[in-house]
Structures are given as C-alpha cells and as structure tokens.
N, C-alpha and C. Protein backbone atom coordinates (compact mmCIF):
# COMPACT_ATOMS: atom_id res chain seq x y z
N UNK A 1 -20.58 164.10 195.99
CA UNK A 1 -19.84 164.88 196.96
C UNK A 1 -19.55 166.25 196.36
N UNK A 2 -20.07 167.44 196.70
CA UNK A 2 -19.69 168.78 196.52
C UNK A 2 -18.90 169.20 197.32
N UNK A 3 -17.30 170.04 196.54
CA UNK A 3 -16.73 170.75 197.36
C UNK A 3 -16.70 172.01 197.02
N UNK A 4 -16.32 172.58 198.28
CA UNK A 4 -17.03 174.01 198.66
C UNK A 4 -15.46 174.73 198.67
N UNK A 5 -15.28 176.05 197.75
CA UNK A 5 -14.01 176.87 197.34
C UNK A 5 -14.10 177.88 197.89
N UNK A 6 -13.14 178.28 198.96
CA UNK A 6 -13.45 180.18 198.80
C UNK A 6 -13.34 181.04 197.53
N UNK A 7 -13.86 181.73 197.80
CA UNK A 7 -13.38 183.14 196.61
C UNK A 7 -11.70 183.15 196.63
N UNK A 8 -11.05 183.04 197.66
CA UNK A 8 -9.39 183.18 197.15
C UNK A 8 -9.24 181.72 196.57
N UNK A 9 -9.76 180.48 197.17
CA UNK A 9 -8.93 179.60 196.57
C UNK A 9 -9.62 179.28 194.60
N UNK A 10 -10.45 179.55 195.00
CA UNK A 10 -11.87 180.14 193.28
C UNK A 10 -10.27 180.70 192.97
N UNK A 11 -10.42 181.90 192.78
CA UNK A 11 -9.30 182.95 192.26
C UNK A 11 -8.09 182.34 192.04
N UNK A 12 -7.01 181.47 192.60
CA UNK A 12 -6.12 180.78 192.69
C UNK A 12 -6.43 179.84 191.59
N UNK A 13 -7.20 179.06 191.56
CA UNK A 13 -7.89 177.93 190.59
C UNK A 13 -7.62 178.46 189.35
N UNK A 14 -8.80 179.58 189.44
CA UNK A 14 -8.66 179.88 187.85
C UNK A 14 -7.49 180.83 187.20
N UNK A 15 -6.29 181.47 187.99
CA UNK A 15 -5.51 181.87 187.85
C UNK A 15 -4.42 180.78 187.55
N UNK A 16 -4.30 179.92 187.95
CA UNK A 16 -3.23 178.33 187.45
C UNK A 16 -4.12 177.68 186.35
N UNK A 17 -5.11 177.71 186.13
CA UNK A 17 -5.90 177.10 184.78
C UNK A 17 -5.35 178.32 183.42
N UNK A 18 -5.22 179.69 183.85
CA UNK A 18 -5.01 180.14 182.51
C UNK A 18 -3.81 180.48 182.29
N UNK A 19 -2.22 180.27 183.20
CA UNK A 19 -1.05 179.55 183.33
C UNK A 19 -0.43 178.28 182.94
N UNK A 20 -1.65 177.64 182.62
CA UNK A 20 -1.42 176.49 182.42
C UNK A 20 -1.10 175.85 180.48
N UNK A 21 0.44 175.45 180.47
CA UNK A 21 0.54 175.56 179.02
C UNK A 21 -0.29 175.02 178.46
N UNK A 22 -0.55 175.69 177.10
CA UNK A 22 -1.13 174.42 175.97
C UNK A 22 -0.56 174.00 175.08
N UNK A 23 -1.17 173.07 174.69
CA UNK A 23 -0.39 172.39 173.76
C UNK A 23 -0.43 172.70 172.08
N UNK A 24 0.55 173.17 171.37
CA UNK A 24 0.91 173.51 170.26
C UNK A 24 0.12 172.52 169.44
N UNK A 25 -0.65 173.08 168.42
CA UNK A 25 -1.59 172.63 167.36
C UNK A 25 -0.39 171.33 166.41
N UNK A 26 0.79 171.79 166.22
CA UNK A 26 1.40 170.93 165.86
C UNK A 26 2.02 169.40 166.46
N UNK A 27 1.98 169.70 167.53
CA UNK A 27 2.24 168.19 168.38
C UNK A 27 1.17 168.26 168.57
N UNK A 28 -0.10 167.95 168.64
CA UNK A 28 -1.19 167.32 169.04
C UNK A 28 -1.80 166.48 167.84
N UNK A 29 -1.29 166.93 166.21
CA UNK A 29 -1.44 166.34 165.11
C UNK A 29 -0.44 165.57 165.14
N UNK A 30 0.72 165.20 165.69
CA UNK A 30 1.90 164.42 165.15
C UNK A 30 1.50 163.43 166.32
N UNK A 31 0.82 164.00 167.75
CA UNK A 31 0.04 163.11 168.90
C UNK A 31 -0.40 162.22 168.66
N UNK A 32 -1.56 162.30 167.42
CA UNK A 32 -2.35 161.47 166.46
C UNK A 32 -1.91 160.60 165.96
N UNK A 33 -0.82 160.88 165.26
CA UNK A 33 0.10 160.46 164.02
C UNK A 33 0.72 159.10 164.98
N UNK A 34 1.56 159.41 166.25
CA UNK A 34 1.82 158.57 166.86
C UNK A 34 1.07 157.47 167.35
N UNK A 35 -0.16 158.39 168.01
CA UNK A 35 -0.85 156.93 168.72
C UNK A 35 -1.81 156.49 167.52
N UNK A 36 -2.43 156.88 166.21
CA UNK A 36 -3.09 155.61 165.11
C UNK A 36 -1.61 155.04 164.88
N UNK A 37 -0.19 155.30 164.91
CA UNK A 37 0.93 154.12 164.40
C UNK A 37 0.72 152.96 165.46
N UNK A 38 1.28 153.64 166.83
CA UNK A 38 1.18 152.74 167.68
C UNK A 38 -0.33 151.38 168.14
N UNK A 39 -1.50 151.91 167.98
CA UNK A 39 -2.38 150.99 167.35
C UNK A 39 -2.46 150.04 166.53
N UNK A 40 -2.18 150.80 165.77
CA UNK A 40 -2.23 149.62 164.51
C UNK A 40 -1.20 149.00 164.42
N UNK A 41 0.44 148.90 165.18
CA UNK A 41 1.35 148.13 165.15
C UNK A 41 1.10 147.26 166.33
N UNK A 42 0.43 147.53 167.60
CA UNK A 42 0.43 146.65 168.71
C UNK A 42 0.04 145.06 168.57
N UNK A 43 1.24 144.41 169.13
CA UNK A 43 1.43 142.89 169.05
C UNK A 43 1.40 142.46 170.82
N UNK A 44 1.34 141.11 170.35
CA UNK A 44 1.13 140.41 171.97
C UNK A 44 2.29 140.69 172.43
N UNK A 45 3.56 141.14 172.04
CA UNK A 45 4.96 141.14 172.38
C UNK A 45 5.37 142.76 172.34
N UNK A 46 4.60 143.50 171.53
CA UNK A 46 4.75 145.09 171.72
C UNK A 46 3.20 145.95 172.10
N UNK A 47 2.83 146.23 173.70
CA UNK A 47 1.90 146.57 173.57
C UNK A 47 1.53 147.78 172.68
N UNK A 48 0.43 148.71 172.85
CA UNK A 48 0.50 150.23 172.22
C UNK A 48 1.39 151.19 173.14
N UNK A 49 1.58 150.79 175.02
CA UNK A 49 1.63 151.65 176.27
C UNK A 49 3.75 151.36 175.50
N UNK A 50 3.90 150.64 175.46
CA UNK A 50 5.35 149.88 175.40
C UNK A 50 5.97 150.43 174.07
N UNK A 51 5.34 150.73 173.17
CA UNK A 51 5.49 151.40 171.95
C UNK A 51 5.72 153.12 171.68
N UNK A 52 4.79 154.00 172.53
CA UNK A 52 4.40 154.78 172.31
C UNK A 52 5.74 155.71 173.60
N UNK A 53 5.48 154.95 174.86
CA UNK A 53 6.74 154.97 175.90
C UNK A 53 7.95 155.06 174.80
N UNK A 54 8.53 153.95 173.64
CA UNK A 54 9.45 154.62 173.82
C UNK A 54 9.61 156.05 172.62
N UNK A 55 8.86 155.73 171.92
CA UNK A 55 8.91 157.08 170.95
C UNK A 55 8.66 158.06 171.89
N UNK A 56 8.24 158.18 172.78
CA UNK A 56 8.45 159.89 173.98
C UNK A 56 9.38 159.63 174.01
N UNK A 57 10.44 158.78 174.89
CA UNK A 57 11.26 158.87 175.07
C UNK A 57 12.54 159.40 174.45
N UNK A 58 12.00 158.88 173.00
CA UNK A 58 13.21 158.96 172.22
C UNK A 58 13.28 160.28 171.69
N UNK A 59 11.55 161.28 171.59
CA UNK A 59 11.70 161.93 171.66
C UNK A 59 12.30 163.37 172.57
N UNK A 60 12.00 162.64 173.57
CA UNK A 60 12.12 163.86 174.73
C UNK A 60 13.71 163.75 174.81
N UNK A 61 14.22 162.56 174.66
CA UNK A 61 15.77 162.43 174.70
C UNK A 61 16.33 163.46 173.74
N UNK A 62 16.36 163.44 172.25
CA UNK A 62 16.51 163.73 171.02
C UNK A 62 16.08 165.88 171.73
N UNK A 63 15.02 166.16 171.90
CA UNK A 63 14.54 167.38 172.14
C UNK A 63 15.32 168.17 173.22
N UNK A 64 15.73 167.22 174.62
CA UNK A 64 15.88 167.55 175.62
C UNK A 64 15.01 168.19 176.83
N UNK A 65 13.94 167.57 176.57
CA UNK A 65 12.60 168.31 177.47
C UNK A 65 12.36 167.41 178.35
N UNK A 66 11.52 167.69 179.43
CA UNK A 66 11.26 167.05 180.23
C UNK A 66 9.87 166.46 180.15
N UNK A 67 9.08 167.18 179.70
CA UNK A 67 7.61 166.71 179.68
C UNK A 67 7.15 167.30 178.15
N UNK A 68 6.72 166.24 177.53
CA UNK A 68 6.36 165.87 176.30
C UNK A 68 5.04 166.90 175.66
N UNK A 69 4.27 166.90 176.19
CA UNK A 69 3.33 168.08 176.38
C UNK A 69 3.67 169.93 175.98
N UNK A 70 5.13 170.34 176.09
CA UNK A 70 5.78 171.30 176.28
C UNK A 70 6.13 171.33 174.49
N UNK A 71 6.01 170.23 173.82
CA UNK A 71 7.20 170.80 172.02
C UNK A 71 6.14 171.78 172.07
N UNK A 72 7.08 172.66 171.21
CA UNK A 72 6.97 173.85 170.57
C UNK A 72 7.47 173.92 169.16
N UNK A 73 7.35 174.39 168.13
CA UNK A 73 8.09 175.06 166.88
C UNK A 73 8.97 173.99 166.47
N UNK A 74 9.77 174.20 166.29
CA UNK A 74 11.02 173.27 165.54
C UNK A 74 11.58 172.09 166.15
N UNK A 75 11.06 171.98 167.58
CA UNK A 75 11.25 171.09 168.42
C UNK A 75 10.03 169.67 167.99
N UNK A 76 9.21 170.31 167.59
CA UNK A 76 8.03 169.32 166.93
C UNK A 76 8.51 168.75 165.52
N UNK A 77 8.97 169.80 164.61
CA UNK A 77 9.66 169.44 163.24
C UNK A 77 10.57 168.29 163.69
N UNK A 78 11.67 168.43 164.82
CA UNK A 78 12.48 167.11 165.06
C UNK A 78 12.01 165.90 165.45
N UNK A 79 10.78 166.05 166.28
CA UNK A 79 10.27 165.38 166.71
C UNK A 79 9.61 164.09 165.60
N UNK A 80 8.95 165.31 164.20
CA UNK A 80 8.23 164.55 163.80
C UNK A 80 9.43 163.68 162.96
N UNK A 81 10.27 163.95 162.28
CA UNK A 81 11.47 163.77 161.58
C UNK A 81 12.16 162.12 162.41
N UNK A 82 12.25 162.34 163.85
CA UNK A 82 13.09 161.09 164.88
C UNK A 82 11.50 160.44 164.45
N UNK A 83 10.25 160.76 164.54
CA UNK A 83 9.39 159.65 164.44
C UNK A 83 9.35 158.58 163.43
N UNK A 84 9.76 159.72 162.17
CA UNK A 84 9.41 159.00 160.20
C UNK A 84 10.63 158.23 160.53
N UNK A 85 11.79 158.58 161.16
CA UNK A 85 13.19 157.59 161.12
C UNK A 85 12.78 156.65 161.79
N UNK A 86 12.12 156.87 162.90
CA UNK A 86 12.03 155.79 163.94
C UNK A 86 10.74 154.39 163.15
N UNK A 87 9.96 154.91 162.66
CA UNK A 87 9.08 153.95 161.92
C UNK A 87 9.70 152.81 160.49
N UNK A 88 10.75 153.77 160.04
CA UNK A 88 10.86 153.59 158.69
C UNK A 88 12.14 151.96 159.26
N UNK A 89 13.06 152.39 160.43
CA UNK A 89 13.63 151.89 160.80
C UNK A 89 12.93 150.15 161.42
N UNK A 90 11.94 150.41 162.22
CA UNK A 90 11.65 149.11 162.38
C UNK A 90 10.47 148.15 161.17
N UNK A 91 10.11 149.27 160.03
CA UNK A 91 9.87 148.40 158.88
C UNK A 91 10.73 147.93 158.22
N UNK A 92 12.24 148.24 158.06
CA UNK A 92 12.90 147.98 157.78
C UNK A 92 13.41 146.45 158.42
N UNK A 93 13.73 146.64 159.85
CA UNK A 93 14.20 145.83 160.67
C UNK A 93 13.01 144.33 161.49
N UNK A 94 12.23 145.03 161.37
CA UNK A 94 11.37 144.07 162.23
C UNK A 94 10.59 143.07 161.29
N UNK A 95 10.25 141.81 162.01
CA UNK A 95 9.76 140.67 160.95
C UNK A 95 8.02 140.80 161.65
N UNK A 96 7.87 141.52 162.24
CA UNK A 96 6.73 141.60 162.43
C UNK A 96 5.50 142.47 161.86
C-alpha cells in the first residue's frame, strides 16, 4: 500500500522529524546498562517487561519527568546512581 503526501503535508513531516528530541548519548548507554541487567536477571516470577517498568519508574519518579526518553545531563548521572542503588539493593535483598 503506497501513501500519497502533499508537498505541505511532505513539509510538515519533515519539519516534526527534525523537532523531534533525541536522545542524549548518555542515557542510551545506561539504556543498555539497564536492559543487559534486566535480561540476565529475568525469572519466571520477574519478567524483563516487569523489571525494567519499574526501574523507569523509579527513575522518572526520582527525576521528575514524564517520558523517559527526555534525561538529559545530570538527570542521567541520578538516574544512573538510583540504578547502581537499585541493583546493589536487590543483591543484597533477594534470594534469587
């Protein structure tokens, strides 16, 4: 199926494509960091989706952002910091 664009809505397109944030070189490495943890910890009782849910969360809580995609700068430094706590904590705690 081909769809067919005018020149304004063309123009519109690629005017919201180069509006469109990107994502900081530093959260996309700590991105990593998260999902090989969350892999390699997933159990029949913690999936990877159930794992990874809540470290956003805890991050985006901790940051105050709305969409995870958005760290920037020092907001990633906390980020990565609530992660090393957040790991170190359930090696600590968990028998699994």
């Amino acid at each position: 199926m081909r769809v067919e664009m005018s020149a304004k809505e063309f123009a519109e397109y690629t005017d919201y494509l180069k509006r469109k944030p990107k994502r900081s070189k530093e959260w996309i490495e700590l991105q990593k960091r998260i999902n090989n943890y969350c892999q390699d910890h997933r159990t029949m009782r913690r999936s990877f989706a159930t794992q990874q849910n809540f470290i956003y969360g805890a991050i985006k809580f901790v940051t105050g952002i709305n969409q995870i995609d958005r760290l920037k700068g020092s907001q990633v430094v906390l980020a990565r910091n609530l992660f090393n706590e957040l790991t170190s904590l359930r090696d600590l705690y968990s028998k699994e």
